[in-house]
Protein backbone atom coordinates (compact mmCIF):
# COMPACT_ATOMS: atom_id res chain seq x y z
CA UNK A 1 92.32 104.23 58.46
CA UNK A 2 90.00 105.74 61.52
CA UNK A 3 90.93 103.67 64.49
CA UNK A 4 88.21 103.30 67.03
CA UNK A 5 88.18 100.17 68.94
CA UNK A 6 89.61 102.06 71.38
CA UNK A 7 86.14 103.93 71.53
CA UNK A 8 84.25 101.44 72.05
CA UNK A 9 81.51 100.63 75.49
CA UNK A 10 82.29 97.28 75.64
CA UNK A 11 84.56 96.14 78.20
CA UNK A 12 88.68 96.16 77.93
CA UNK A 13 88.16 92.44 80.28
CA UNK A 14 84.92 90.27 80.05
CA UNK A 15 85.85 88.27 82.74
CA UNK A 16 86.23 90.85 85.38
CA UNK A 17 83.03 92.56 83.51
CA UNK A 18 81.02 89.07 84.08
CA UNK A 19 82.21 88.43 87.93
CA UNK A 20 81.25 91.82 88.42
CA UNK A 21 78.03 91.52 86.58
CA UNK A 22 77.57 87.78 88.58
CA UNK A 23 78.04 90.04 91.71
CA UNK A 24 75.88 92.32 90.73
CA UNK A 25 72.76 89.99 89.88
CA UNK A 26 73.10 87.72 92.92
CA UNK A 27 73.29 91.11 95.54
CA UNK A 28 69.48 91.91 93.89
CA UNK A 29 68.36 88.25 94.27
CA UNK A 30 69.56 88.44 97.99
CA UNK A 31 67.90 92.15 97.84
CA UNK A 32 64.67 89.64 96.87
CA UNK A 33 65.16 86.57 99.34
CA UNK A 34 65.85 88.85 102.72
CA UNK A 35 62.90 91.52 102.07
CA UNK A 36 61.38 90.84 105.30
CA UNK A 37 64.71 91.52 106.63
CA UNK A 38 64.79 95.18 105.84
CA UNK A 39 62.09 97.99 106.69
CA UNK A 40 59.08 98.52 104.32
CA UNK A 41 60.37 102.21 103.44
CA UNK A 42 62.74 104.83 105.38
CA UNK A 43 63.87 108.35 104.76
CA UNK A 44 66.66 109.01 102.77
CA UNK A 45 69.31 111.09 105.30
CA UNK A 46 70.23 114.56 103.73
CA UNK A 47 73.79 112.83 103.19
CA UNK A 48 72.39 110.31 101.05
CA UNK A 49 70.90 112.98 99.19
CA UNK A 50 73.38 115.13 98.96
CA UNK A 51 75.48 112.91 97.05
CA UNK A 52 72.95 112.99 94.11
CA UNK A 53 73.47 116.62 94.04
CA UNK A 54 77.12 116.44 92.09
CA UNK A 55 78.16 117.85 88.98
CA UNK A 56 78.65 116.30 85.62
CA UNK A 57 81.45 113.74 85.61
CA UNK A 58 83.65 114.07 83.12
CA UNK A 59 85.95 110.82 84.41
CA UNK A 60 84.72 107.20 84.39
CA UNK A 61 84.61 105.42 87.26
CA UNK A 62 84.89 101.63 87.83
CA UNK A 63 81.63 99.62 87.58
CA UNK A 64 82.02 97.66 90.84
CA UNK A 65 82.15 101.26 92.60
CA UNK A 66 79.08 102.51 90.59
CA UNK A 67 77.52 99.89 91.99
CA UNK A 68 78.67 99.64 95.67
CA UNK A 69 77.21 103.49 95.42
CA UNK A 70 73.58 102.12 94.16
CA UNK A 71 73.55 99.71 96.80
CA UNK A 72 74.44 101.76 99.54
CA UNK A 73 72.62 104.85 98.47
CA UNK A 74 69.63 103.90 96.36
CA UNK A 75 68.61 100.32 96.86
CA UNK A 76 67.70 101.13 101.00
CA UNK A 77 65.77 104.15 100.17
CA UNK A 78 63.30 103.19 97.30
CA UNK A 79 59.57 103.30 97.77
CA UNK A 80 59.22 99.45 98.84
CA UNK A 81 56.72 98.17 96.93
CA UNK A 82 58.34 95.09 96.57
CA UNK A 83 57.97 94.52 100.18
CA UNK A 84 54.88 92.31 101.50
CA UNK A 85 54.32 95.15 103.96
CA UNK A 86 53.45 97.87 101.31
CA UNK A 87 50.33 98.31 100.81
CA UNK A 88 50.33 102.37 100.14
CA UNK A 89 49.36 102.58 96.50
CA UNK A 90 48.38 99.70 93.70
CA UNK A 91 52.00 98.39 93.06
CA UNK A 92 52.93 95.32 92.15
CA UNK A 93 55.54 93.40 94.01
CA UNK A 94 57.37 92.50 90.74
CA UNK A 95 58.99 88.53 90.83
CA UNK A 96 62.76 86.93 90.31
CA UNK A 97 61.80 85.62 86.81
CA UNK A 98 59.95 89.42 85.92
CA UNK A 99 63.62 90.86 86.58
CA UNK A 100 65.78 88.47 84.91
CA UNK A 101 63.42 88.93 81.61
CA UNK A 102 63.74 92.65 82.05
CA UNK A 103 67.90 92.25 82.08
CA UNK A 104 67.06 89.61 78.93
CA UNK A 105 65.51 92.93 76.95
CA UNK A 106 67.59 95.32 78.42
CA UNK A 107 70.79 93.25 76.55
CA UNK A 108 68.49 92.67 73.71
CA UNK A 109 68.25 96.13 73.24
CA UNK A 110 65.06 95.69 70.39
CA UNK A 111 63.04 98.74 69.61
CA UNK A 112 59.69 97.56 69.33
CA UNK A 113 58.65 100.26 67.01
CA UNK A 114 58.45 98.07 64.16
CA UNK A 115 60.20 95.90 61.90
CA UNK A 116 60.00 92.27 60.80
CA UNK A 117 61.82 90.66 64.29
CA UNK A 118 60.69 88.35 66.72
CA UNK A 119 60.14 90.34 69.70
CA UNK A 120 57.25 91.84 67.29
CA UNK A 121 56.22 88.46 67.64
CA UNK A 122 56.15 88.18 71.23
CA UNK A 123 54.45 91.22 71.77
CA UNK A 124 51.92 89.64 69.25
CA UNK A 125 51.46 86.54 71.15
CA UNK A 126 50.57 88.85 74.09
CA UNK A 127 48.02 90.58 72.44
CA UNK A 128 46.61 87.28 71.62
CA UNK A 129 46.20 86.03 74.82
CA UNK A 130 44.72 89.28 76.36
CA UNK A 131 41.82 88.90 73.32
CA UNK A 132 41.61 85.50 74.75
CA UNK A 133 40.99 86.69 78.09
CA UNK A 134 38.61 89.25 77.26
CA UNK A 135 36.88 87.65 74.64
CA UNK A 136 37.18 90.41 72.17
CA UNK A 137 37.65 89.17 68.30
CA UNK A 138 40.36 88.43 66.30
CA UNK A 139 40.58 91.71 64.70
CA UNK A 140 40.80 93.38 68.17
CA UNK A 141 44.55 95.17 68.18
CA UNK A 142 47.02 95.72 71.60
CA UNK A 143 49.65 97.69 72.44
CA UNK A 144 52.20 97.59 75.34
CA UNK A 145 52.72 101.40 76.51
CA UNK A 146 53.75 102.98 80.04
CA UNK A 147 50.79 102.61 82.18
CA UNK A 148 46.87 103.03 82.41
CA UNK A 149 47.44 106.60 81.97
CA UNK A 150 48.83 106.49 78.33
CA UNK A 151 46.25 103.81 77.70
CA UNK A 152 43.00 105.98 78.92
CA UNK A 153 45.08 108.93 77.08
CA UNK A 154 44.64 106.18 73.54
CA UNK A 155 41.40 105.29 74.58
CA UNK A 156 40.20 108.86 74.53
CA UNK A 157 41.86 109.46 71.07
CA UNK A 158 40.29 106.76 69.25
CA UNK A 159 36.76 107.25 70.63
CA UNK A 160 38.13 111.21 69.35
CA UNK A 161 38.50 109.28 65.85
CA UNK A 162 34.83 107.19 65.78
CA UNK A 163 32.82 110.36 66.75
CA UNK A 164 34.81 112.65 64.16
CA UNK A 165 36.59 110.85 61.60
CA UNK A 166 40.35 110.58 60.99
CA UNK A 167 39.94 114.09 59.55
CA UNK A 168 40.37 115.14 63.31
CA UNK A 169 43.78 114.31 63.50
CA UNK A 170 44.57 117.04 60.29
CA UNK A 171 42.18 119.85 61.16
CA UNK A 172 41.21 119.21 64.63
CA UNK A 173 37.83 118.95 66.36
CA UNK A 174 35.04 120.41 63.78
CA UNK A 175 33.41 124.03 65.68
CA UNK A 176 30.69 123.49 67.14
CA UNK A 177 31.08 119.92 67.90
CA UNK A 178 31.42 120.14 71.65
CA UNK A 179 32.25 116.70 72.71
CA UNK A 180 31.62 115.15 75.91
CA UNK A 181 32.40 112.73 78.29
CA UNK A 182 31.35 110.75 81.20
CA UNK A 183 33.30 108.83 83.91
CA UNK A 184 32.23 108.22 87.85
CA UNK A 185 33.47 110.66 90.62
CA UNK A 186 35.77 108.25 92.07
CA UNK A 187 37.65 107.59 88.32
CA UNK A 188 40.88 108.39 88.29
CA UNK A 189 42.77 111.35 87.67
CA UNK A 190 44.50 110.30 84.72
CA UNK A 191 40.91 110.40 82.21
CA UNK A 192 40.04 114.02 83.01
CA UNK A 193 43.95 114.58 81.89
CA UNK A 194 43.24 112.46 78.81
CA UNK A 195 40.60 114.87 77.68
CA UNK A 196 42.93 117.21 78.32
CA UNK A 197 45.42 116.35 76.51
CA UNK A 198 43.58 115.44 73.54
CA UNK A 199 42.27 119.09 73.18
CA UNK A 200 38.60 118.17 74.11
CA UNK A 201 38.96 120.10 77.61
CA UNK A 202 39.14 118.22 81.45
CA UNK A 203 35.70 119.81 81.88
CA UNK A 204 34.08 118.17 79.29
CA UNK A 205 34.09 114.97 81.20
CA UNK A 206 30.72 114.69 83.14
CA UNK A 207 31.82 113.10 86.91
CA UNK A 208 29.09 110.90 87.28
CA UNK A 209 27.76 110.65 91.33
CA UNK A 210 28.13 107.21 93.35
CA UNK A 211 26.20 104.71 94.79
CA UNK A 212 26.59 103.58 98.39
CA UNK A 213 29.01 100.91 96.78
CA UNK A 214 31.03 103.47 95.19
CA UNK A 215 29.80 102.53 92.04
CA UNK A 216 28.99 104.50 88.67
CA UNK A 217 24.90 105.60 89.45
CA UNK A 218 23.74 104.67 86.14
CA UNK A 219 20.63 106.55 86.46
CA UNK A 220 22.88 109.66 86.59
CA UNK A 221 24.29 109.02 83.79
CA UNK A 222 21.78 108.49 80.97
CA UNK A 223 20.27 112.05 82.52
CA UNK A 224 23.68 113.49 82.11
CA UNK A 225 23.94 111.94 78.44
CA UNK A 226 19.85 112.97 77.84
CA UNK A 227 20.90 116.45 79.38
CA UNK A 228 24.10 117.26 76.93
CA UNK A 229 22.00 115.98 73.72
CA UNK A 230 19.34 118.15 74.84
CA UNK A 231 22.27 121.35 75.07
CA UNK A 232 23.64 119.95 72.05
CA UNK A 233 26.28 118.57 73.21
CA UNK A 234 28.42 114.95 71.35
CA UNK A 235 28.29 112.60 73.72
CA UNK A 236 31.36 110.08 72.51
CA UNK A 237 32.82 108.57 75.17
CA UNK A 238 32.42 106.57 78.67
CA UNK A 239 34.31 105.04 81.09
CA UNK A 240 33.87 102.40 83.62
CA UNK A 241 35.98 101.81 86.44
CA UNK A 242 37.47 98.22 87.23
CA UNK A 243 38.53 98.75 90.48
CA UNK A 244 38.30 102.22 91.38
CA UNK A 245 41.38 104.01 93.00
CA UNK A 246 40.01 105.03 96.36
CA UNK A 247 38.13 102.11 97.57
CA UNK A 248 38.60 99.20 94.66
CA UNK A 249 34.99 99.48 93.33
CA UNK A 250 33.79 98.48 89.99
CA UNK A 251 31.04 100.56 88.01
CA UNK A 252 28.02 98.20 86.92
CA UNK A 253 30.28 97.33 83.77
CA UNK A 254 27.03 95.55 81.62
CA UNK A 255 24.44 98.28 82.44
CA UNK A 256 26.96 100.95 81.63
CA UNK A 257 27.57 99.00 77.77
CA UNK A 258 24.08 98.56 77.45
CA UNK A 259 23.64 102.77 77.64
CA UNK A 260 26.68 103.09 75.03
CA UNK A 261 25.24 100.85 72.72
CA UNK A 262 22.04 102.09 72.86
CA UNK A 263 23.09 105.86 72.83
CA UNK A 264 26.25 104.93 69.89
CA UNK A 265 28.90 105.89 72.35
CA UNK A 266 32.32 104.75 72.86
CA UNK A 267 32.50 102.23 75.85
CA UNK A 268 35.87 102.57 77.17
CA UNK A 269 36.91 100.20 80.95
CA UNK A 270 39.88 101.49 83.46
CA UNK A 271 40.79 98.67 84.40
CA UNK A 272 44.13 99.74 85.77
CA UNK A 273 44.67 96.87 88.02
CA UNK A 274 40.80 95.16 88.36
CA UNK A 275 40.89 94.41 84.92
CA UNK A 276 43.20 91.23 85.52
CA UNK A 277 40.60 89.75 87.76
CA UNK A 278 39.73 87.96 84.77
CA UNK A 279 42.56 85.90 85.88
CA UNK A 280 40.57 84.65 88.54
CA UNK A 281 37.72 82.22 88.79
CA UNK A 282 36.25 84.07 91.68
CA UNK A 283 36.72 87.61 90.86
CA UNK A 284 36.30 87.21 86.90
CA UNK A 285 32.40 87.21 87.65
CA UNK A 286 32.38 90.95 89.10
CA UNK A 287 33.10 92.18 85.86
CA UNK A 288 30.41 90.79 83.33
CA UNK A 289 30.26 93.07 80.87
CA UNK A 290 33.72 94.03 80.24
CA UNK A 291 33.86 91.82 76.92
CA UNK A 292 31.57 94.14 75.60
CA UNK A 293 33.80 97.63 76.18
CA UNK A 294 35.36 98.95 72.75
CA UNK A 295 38.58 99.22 74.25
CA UNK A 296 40.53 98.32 78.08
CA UNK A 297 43.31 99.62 79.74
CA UNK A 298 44.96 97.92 82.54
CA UNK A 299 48.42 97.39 83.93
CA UNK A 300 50.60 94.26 83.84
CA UNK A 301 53.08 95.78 86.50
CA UNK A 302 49.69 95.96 89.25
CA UNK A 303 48.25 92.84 89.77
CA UNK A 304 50.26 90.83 87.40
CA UNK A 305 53.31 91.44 89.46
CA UNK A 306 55.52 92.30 86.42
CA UNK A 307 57.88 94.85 87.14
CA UNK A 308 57.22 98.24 86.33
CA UNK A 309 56.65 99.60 83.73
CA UNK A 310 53.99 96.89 81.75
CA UNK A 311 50.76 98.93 80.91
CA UNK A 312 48.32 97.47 77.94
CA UNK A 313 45.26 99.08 76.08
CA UNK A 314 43.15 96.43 74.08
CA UNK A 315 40.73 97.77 71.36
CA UNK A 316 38.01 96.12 69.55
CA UNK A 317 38.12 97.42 66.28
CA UNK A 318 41.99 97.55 65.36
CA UNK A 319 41.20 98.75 61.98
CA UNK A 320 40.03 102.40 64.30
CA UNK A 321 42.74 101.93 65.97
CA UNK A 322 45.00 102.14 63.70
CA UNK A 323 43.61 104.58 61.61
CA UNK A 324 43.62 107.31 64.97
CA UNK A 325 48.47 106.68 64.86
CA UNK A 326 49.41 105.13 61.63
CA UNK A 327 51.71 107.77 60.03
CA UNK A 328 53.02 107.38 56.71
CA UNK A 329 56.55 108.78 55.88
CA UNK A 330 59.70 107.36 53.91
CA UNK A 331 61.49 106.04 56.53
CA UNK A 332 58.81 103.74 57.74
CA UNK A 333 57.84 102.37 54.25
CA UNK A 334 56.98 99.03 54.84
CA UNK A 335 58.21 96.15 52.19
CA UNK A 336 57.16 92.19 51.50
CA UNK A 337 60.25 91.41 51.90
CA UNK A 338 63.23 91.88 54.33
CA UNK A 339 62.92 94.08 57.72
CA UNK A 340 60.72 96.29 56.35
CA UNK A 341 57.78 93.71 56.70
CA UNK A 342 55.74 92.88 59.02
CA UNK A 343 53.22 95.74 58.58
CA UNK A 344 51.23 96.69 60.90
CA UNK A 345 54.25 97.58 63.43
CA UNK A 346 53.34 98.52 66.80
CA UNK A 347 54.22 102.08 66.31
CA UNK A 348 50.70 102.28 63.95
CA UNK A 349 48.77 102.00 67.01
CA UNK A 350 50.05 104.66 69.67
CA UNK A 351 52.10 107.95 69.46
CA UNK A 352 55.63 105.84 70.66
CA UNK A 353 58.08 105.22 67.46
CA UNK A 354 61.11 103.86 70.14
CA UNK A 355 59.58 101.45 72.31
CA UNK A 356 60.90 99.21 74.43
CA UNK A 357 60.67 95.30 74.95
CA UNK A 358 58.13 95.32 77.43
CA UNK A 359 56.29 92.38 76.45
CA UNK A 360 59.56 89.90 77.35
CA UNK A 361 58.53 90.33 81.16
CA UNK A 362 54.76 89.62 80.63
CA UNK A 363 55.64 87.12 78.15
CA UNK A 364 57.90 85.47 80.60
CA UNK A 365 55.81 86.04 83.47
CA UNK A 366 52.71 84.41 82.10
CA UNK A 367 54.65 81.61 80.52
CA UNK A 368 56.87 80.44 83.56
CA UNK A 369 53.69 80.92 86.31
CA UNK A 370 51.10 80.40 84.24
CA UNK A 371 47.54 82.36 84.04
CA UNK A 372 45.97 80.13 86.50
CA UNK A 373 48.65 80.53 89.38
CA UNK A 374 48.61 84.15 88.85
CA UNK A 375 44.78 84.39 89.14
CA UNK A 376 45.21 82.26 92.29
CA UNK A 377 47.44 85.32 93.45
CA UNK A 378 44.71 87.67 92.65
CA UNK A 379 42.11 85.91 94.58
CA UNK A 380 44.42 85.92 97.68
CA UNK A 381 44.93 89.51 97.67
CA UNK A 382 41.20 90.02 97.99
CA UNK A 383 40.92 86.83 100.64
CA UNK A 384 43.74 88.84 102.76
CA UNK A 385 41.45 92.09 102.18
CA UNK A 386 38.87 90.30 103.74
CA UNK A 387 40.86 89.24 106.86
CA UNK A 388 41.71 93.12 106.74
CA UNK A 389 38.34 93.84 107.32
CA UNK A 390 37.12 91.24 109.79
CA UNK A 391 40.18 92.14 112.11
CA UNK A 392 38.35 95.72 112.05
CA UNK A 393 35.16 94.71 112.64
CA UNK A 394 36.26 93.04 115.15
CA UNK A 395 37.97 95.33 117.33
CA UNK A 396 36.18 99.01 118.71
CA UNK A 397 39.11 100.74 118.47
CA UNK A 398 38.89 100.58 114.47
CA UNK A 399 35.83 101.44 111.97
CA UNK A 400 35.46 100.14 108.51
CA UNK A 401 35.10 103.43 106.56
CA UNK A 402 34.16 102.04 102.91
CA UNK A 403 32.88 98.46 101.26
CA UNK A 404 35.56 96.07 100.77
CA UNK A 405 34.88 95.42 97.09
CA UNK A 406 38.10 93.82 96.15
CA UNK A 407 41.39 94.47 97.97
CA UNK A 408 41.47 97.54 99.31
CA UNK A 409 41.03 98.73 102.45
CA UNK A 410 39.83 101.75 103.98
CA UNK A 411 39.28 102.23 108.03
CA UNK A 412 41.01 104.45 110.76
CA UNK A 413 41.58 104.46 114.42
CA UNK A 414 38.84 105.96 116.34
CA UNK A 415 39.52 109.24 118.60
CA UNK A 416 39.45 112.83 118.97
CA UNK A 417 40.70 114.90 116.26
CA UNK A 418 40.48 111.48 113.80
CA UNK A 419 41.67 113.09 111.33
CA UNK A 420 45.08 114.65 112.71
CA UNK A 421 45.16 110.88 114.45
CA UNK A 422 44.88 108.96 111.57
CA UNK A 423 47.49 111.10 109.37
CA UNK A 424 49.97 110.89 112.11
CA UNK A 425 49.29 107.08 112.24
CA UNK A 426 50.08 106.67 109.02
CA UNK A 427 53.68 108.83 108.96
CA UNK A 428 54.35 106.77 111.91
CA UNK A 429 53.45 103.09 110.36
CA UNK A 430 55.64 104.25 107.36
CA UNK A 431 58.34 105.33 109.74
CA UNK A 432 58.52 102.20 111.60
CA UNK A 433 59.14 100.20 108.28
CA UNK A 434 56.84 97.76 109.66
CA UNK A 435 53.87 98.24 107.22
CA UNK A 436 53.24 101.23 104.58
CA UNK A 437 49.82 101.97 103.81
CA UNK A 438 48.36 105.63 102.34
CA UNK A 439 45.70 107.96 103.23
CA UNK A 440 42.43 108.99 101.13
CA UNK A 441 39.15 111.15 102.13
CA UNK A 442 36.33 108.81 102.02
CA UNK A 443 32.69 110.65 103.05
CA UNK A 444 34.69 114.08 104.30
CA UNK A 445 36.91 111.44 106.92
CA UNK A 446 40.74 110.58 106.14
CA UNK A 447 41.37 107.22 105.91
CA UNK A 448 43.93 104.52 106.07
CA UNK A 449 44.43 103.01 103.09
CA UNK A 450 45.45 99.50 102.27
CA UNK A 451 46.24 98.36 99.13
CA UNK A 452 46.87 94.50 98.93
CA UNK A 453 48.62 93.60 95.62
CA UNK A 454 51.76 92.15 96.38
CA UNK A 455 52.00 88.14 95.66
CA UNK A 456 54.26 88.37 99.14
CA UNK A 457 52.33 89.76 101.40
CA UNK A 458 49.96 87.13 103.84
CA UNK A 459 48.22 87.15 106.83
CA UNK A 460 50.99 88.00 109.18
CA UNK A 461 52.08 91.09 107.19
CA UNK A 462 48.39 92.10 107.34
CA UNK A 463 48.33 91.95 111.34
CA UNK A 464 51.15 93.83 111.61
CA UNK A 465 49.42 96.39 109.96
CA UNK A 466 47.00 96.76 112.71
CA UNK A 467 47.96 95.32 115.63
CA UNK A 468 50.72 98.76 114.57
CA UNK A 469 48.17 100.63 114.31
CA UNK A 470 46.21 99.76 117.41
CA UNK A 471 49.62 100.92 119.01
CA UNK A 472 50.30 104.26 117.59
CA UNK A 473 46.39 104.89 118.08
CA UNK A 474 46.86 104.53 121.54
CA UNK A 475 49.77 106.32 121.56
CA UNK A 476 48.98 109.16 119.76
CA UNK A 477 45.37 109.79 120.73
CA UNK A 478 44.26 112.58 123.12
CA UNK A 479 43.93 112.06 126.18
């Protein structure tokens, strides 16, 4: 008889395995507790990385030395977004209860592929609410996947399926049919690489000029759309920015759904991170006409705060949706009966047969703080973005560089050379470990960039921010 207990990954002493494991959680809850002990972000010395440079190891080590490594030489040195000072990039700040779900799944161990099991069910439950939210109809489908990115990447395939048929997924787009589609110069990256990636071409997405607000010209658009007919061109898909990625601005959402219905085209929203403002009573308003897109994409792990990575894509018409994956083949025949039920899986909507549990940390997130609290969150990111921008009014040394839509930030440090300035401002700021904000180009200038999304950050964090960079302005400027 093969013996192979021996073999096994579990471990030779649960006790010592569970005080280490004890040890283990409560060092990341004090990691959590003492943030504003530690600096926003610092560089990692070459020693530090150096050590990641080793070869294969062929021995085991013991856990508790695995881990004194990750907390010496990883946990100091990671970007810092769960920090009240970062405000670089749209991160969320992740919570307690988001990480103890995540550890829930990771021992779980599901593969939300498919199957009859009840973290289907969760993931179900989620999709619910989010048709709740968005008012979209009972046959509306969801699906958990990375990020924004992978759910502009869907959006563009279905719209792909509407215009063409689900023919296009056997033979490919018909010649002749040149497809097009429009989006607003300040969209983000990720749609052009959508088109991309679905074969249609980056450069067959129109980039739609701005208003003053940073906002989607609409008038540019249905002369771009007339324009392409005229060439004859298939216009099949647009898409309207929730909080834009530069400067937090969102496209005229019901004017832009009134020109897709009228012209039959796909309607899809970004709403990486402004799409959750429907959590809040104050923000929700700012995007009428969302309820009417044929499919969102947005991002739990932004300004939900649940920790990376918890993307979503809702779609109106599930039946499309699910026509543009679902993949027969013999080992995914679905039954009546046993584990093979449950049809539709997940996997029928999106190009991901392994998935993991993602919907546990939303699930728990929403259910232990509740939708109201965490649109109370929202709103106070934007209130602090506000505060941003009276502090810079305020003082002559500063200029307000863009509209303050939502709750980010854009302004610089006035001087000589403001561009050189401001870019050495920021290195410093994220240097210090006091604050970390980014840089963009807004009207040919480079700004500083402040992203407010963390549920930690408040009003002190924000005028650390610039009373630190009032200081390395003077410091730094030209005499």
């Amino acid at each position: 008889m093969l013996e192979t207990s021996e073999d096994t990954l579990d471990p030779s002493d649960w006790q010592a395995f569970r005080r280490q494991s004890h040890q283990m959680l409560d060092d990341m809850l004090d990691y959590l507790e003492r943030l504003r002990e530690r600096p926003v972000w610092q560089p990692i010395p070459q020693e530090i990385r150096d050590s990641f440079r080793q070869t294969l190891a062929g021995e085991p080590l013991d856990l508790g030395t695995v881990h004194e490594t990750f907390m010496k030489n990883v946990l100091p040195y990671a970007v810092g977004n769960a920090h009240p000072g970062f405000m670089g990039w749209v991160h969320g700040g992740g919570t307690p209860v988001g990480m103890l779900a995540e550890m829930l799944a990771g021992g779980l161990n599901a593969n939300l592929g498919g199957r009859d099991q009840a973290p289907v069910e969760v993931e179900r439950q989620v999709v619910q609410w989010v048709r709740e939210l968005f008012g979209f109809p009972e046959a509306a489908s969801g699906l958990f996947v990375t990020g924004t990115s992978m759910a502009n990447l869907i959006g563009v395939l279905i719209a792909r399926t509407a215009v063409s048929g689900s023919g296009v997924r056997l033979h490919g787009i018909a010649a002749g049919q040149h497809l097009v589609g429009y989006t607003s110069a300040s969209a983000h990256i990720s749609l052009a690489k959508a088109m991309d990636i679905a074969g249609i071409g980056s450069e067959a997405l129109r980039k739609i000029p701005v208003n003053d607000r940073y906002q989607m010209d609409v008038d540019a658009l249905e002369r771009a759309i007339a324009a392409d007919r005229a060439a004859g061109m298939t216009p099949f898909f647009i898409a309207g920015t929730a909080g834009t990625v530069d400067v937090g601005a969102i496209d005229p959402l019901a004017a832009i759904a009134e020109i897709a219905r009228r012209e039959g085209i796909w309607f899809h929203v970004d709403g990486a991170y402004g799409a959750l403002g429907m959590l809040a009573a104050d923000i929700a308003p700012r995007l009428q006409g969302i309820e009417h897109a044929d499919s969102i994409a947005f991002d739990f792990h932004k300004w939900g705060q649940v920790p990376y990575d918890a993307g979503f894509v809702l779609v109106r018409d599930g039946s499309l949706h699910q026509s543009t994956f679902a993949s027969p083949a013999a080992y995914l025949k679905r039954e009546a009966r046993g584990m093979a039920a449950g049809s539709p899986w997940p996997c029928d909507f999106g190009p991901d047969l392994s998935r993991g549990f993602r919907a546990l940390k939303t699930w728990f997130t929403i259910k232990v703080y509740g939708a109201e609290k965490l649109g109370k969150v929202i709103s106070n990111t934007c209130a602090l973005a506000q505060y941003m921008k009276q502090r810079i009014e305020a003082d002559a040394r500063l200029e307000l560089l863009a509209p303050v839509a939502l709750n980010i930030v854009c302004f610089r440090f006035r001087g000589a050379d403001a561009d050189r300035l401001n870019a050495d401002i920021v290195v410093a700021l994220q240097e210090s470990g006091i604050a970390a904000p980014s840089t963009t180009t807004i009207n040919g200038c480079l700004a500083i960039r402040a992203a407010i999304v963390n549920h930690r950050t408040n009003a002190g964090d924000i005028d650390a921010l610039i009373d630190a960079t009032i200081a390395f302005g003077a410091a730094n400027a030209q005499p």
